[in-house]
Protein backbone atom coordinates (compact mmCIF):
# COMPACT_ATOMS: atom_id res chain seq x y z
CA UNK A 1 10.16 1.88 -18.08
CA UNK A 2 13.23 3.20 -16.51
CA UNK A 3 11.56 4.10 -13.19
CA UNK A 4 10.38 -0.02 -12.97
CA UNK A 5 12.28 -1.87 -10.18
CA UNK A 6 14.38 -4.60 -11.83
CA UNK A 7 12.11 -8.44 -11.70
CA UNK A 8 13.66 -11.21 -9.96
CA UNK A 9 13.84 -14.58 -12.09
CA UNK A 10 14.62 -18.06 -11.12
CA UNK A 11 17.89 -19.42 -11.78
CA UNK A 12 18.44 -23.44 -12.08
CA UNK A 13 21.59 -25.04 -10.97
CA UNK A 14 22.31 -28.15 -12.07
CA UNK A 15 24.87 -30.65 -10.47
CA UNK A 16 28.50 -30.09 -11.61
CA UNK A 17 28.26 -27.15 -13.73
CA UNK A 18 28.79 -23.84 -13.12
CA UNK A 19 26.42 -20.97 -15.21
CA UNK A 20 22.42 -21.59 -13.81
CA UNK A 21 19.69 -21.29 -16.26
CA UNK A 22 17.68 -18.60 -15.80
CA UNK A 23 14.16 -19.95 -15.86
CA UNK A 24 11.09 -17.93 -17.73
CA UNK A 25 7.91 -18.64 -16.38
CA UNK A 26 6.70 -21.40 -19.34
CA UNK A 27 9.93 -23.79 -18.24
CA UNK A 28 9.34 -22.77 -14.38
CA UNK A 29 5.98 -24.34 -14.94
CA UNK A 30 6.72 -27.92 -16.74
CA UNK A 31 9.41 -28.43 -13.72
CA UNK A 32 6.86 -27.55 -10.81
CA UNK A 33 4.62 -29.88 -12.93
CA UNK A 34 6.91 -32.24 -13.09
CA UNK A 35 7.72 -32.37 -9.58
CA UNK A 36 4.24 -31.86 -8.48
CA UNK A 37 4.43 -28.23 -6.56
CA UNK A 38 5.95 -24.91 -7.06
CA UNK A 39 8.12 -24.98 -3.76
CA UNK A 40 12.00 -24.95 -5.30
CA UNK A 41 13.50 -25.84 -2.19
CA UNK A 42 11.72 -28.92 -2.99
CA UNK A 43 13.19 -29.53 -6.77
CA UNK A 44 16.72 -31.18 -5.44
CA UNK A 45 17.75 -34.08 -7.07
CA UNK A 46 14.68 -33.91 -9.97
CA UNK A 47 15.78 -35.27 -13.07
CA UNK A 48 14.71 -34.01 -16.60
CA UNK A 49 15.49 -33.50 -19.87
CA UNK A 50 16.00 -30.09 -21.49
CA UNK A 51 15.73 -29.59 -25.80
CA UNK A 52 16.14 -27.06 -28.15
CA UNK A 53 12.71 -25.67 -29.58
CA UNK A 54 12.70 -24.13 -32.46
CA UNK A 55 9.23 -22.61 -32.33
CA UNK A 56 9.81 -20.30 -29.13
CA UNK A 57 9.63 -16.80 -29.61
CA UNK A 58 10.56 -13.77 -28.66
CA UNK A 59 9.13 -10.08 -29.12
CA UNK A 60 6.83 -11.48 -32.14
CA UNK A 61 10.51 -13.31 -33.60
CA UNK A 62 10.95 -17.09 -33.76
CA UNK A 63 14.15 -17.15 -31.93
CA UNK A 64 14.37 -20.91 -30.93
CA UNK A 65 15.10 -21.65 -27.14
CA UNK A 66 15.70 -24.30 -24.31
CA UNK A 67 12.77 -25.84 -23.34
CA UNK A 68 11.81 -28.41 -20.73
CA UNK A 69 10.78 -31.92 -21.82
CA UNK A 70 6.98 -33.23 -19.64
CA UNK A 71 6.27 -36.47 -20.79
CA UNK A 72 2.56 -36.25 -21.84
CA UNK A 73 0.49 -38.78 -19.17
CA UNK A 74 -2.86 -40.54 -20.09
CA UNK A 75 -6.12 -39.21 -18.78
CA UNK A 76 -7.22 -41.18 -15.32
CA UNK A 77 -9.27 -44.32 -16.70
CA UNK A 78 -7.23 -44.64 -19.55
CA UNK A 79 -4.93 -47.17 -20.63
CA UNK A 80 -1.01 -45.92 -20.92
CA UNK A 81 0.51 -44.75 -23.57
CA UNK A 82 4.06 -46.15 -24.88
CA UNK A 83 6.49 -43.67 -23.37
CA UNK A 84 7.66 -40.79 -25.87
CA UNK A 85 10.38 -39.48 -27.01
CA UNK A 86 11.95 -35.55 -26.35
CA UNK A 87 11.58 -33.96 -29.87
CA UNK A 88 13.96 -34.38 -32.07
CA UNK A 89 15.14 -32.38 -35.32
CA UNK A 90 18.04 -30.17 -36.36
CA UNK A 91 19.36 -28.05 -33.73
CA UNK A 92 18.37 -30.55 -30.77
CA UNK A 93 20.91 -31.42 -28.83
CA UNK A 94 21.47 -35.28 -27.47
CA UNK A 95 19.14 -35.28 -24.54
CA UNK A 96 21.73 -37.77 -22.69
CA UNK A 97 24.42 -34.91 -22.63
CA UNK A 98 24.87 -32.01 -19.94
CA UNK A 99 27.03 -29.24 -20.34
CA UNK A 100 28.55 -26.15 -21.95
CA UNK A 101 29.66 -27.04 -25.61
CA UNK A 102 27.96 -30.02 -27.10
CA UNK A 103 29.97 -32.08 -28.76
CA UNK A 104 30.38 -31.59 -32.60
CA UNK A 105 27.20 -34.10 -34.73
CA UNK A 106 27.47 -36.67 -35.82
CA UNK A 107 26.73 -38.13 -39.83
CA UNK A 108 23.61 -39.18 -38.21
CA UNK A 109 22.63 -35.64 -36.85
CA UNK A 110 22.87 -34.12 -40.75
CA UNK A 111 20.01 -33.12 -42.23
CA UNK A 112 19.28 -32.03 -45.62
């Protein structure tokens, strides 16, 4: 494996912070479906929601990881659904904040 040429990956920049994310292929997929192609020069200004999932894993290990929040759409012919929700749960972070270091949680945030 030595001899393999390094692979390139896709790193996400998001507006007013520094570090990008680098993207593996299951997130680089819900933001080209999300946006409706696969063209990142084309992704500017795309809003979305990122969450902690607990179930991702990682060489046969559930490590947990970021993943990228697609709001499930009703079939064509059917009726709407009531918008969802991100999931929720210890460990997810407040889908309205961006950065870093989230901030510390809350009383509500406790589980037990």
């Amino acid at each position: 494996m030595a001899n393999q040429p390094a692979r390139m990956k896709h790193v996400l920049y998001f507006e007013g912070i520094e570090k990008g994310m680098v993207l593996n292929l299951t997130n680089f997929q819900r933001i080209a479906q999300l946006c409706g192609r696969d063209d990142t020069d084309n992704w500017k200004g795309v809003q979305f929601t990122l969450y902690n999932d607990p179930t991702v894993d990682f060489g046969g290990k559930l490590v947990g990881g970021i993943r990228v929040w697609v709001p499930q759409q009703a079939p064509p012919g059917m009726p709407p659904q009531a918008p969802q929700q991100p999931p929720t749960g210890p460990g997810t972070p407040n889908p309205d904040w961006v950065g870093e270091n989230p901030p510390p949680p809350s009383d509500d945030d406790a589980k037990y």
